[in-house]
N, C-alpha and C. Protein backbone atom coordinates (compact mmCIF):
# COMPACT_ATOMS: atom_id res chain seq x y z
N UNK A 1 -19.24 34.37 1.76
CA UNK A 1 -18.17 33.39 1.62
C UNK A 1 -18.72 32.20 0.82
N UNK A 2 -17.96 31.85 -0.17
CA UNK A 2 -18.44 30.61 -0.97
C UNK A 2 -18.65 29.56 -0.59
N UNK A 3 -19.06 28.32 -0.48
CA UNK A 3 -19.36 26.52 0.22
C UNK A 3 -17.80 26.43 -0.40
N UNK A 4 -17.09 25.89 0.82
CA UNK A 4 -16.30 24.93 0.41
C UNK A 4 -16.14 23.72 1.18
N UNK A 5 -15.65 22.91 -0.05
CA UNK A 5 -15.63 21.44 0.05
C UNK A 5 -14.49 21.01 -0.10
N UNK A 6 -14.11 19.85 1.07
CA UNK A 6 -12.83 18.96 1.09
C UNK A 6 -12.95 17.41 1.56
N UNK A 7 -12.17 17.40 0.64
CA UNK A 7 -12.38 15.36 0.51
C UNK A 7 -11.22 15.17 1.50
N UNK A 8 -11.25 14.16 2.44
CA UNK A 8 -9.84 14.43 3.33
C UNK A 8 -10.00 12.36 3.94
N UNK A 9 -8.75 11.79 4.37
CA UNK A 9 -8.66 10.75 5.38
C UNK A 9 -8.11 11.32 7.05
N UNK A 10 -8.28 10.60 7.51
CA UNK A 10 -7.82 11.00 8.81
C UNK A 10 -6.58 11.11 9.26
N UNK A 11 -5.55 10.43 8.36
CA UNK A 11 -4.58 10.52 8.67
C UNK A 11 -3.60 10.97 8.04
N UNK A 12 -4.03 11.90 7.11
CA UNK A 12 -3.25 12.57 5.61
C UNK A 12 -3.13 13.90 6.66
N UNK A 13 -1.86 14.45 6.69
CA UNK A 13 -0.66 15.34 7.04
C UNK A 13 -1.52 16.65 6.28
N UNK A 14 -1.29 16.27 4.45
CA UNK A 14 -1.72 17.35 3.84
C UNK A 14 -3.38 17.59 3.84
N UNK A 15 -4.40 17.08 4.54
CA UNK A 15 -5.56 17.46 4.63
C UNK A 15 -5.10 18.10 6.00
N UNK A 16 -4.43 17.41 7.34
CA UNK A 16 -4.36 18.38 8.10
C UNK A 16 -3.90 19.77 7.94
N UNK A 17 -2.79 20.08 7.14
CA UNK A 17 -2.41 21.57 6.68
C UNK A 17 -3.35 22.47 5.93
N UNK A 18 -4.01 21.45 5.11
CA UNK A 18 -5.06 22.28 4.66
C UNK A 18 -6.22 22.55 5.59
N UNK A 19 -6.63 21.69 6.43
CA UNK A 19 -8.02 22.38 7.36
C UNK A 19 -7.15 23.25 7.93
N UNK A 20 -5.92 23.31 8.65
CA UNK A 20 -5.55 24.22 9.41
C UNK A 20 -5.63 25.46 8.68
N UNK A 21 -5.30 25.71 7.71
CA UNK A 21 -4.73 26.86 7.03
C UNK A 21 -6.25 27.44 6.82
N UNK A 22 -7.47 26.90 6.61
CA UNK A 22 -8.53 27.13 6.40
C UNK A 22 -9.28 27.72 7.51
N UNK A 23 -8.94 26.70 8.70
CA UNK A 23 -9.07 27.59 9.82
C UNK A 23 -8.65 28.70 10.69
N UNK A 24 -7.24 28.71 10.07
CA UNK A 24 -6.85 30.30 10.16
C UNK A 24 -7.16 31.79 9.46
N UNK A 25 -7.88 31.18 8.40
CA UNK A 25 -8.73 32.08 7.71
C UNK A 25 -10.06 32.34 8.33
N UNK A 26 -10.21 31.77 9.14
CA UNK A 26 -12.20 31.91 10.01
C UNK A 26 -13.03 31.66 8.58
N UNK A 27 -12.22 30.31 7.39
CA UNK A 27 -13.24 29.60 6.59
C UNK A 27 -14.40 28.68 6.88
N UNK A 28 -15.05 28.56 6.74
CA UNK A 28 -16.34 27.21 7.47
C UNK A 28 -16.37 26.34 6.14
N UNK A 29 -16.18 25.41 5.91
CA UNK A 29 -15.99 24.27 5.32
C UNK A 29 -16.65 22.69 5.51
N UNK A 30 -17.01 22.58 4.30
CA UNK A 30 -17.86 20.73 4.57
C UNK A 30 -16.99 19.57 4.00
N UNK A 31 -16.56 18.79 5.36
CA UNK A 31 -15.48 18.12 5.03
C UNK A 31 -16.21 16.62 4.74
N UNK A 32 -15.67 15.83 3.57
CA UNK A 32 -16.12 14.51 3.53
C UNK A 32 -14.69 13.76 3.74
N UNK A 33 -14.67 12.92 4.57
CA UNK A 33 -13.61 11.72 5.44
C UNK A 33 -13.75 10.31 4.43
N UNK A 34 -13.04 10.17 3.22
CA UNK A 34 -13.05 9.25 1.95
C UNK A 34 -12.41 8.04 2.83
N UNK A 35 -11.73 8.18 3.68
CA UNK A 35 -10.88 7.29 4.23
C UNK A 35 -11.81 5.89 4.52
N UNK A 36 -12.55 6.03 4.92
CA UNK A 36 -13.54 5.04 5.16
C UNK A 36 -14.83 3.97 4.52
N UNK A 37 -15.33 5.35 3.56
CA UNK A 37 -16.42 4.51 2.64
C UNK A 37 -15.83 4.39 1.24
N UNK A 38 -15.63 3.37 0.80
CA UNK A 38 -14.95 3.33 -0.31
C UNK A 38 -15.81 4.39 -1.63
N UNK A 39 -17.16 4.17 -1.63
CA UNK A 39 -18.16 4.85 -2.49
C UNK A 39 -17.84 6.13 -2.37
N UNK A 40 -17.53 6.78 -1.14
CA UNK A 40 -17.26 8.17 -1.15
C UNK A 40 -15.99 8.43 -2.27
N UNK A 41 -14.81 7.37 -1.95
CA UNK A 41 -13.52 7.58 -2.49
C UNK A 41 -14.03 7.73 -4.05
N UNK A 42 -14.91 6.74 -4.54
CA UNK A 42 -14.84 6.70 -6.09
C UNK A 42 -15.95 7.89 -6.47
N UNK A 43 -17.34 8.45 -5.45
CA UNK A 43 -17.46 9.56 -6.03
C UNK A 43 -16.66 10.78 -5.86
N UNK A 44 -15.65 10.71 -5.05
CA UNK A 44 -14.44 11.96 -5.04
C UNK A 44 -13.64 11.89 -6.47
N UNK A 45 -13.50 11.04 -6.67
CA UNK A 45 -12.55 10.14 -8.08
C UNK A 45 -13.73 10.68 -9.36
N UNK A 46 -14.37 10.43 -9.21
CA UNK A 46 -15.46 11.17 -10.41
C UNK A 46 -15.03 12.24 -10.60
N UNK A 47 -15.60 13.48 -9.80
CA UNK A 47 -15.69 14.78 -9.15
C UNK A 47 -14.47 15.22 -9.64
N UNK A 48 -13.49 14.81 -9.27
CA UNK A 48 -12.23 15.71 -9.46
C UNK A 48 -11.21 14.73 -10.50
N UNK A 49 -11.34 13.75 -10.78
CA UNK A 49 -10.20 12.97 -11.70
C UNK A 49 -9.06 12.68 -11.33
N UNK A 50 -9.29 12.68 -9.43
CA UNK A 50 -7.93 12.12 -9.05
C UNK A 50 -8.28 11.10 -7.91
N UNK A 51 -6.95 10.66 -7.23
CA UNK A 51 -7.07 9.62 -6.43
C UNK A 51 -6.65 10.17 -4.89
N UNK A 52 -6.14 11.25 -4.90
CA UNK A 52 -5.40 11.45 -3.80
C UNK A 52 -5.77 12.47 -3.10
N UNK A 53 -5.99 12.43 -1.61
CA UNK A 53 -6.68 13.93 -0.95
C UNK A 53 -5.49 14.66 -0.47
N UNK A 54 -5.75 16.06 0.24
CA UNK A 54 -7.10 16.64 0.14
C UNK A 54 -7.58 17.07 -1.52
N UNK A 55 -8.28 17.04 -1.70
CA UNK A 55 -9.41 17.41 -2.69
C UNK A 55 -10.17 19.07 -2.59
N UNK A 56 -9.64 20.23 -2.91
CA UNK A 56 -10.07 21.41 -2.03
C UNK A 56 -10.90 21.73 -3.37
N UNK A 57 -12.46 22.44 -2.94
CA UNK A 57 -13.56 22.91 -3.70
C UNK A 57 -13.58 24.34 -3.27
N UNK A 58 -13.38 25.65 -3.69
CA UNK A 58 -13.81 27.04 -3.07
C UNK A 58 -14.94 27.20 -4.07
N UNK A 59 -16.06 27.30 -3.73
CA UNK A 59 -17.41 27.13 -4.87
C UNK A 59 -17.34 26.86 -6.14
N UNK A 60 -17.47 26.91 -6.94
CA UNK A 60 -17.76 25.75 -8.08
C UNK A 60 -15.53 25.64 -9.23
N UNK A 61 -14.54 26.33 -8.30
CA UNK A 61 -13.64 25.88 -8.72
C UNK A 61 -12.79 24.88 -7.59
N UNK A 62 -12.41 24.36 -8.84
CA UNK A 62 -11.65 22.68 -8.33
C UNK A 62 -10.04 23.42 -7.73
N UNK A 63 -9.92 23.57 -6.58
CA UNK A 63 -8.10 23.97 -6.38
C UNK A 63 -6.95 23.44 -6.38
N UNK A 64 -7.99 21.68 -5.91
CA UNK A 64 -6.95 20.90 -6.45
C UNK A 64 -6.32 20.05 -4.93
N UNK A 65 -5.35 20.26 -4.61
CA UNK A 65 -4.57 19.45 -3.22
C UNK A 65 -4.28 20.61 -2.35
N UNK A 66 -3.12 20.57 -1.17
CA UNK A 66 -2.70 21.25 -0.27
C UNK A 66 -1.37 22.59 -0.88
N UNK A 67 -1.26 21.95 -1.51
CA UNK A 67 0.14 22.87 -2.52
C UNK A 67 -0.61 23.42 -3.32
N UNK A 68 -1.45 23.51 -3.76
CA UNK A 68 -2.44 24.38 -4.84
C UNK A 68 -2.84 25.37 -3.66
N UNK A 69 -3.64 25.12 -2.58
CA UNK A 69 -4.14 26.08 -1.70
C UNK A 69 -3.13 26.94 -1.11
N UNK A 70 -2.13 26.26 -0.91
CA UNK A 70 -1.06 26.97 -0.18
C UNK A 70 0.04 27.94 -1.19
N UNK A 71 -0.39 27.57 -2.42
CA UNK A 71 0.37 28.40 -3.51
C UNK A 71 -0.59 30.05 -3.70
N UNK A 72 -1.95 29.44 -3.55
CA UNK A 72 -3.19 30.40 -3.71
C UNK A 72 -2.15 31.62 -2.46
N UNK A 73 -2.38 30.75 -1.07
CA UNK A 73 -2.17 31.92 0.38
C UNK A 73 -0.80 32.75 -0.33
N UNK A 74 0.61 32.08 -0.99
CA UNK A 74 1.38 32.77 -1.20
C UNK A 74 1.52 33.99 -2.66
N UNK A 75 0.80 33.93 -3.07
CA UNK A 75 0.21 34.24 -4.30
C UNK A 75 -0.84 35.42 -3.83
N UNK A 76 -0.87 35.71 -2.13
CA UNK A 76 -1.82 36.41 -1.99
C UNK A 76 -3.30 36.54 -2.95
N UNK A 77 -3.80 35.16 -3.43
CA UNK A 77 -5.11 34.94 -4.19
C UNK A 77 -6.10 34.17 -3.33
N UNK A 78 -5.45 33.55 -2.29
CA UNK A 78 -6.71 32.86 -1.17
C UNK A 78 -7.73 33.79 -1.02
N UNK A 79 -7.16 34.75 -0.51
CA UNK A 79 -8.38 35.97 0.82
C UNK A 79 -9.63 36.51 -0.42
N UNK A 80 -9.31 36.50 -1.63
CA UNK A 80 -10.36 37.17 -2.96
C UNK A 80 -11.17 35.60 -3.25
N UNK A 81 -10.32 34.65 -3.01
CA UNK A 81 -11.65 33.42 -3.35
C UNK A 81 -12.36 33.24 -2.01
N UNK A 82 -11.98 33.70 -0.87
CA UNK A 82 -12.62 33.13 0.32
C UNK A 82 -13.46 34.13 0.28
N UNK A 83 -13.38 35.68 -0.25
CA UNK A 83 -14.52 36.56 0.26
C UNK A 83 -13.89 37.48 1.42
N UNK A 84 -12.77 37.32 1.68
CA UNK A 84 -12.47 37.79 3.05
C UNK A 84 -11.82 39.39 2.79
């Protein structure tokens, strides 16, 4: 299974749908919480060229937000990037 990475705040709806949905896959994931250190926010802002989380990484491609991942699950293309 590839490293994936998600930029998330604590109180964003669409980072919650996305860990959920991730965890219904039995994905293991390294979450960084931007909400708090501003430095994190602006190296997330580097990284991906946006401002807004979640931020989803499936190894070295960018997926983008919660509607990108969730387009992947309907698209039946999630389960071939997760490895599953």
């Amino acid at each position: 299974m590839p490293e994936i990475l998600i930029y998330t705040t604590t109180i964003c709806p669409y980072c919650i749908m996305a860990k959920r949905l991730l965890d219904k896959k039995g994905a293991a994931y390294t979450e960084i919480n931007v909400g708090t250190q501003p430095e994190l926010r602006e190296a997330m802002m580097q990284k991906t060229r946006r401002r807004t989380v979640p931020q989803i990484y499936i190894g070295d491609l960018h997926v983008g937000g919660f509607d990108e991942l969730y387009a992947l699950e309907q698209q039946k293309k999630l389960d071939p990037l997760l490895a599953i």
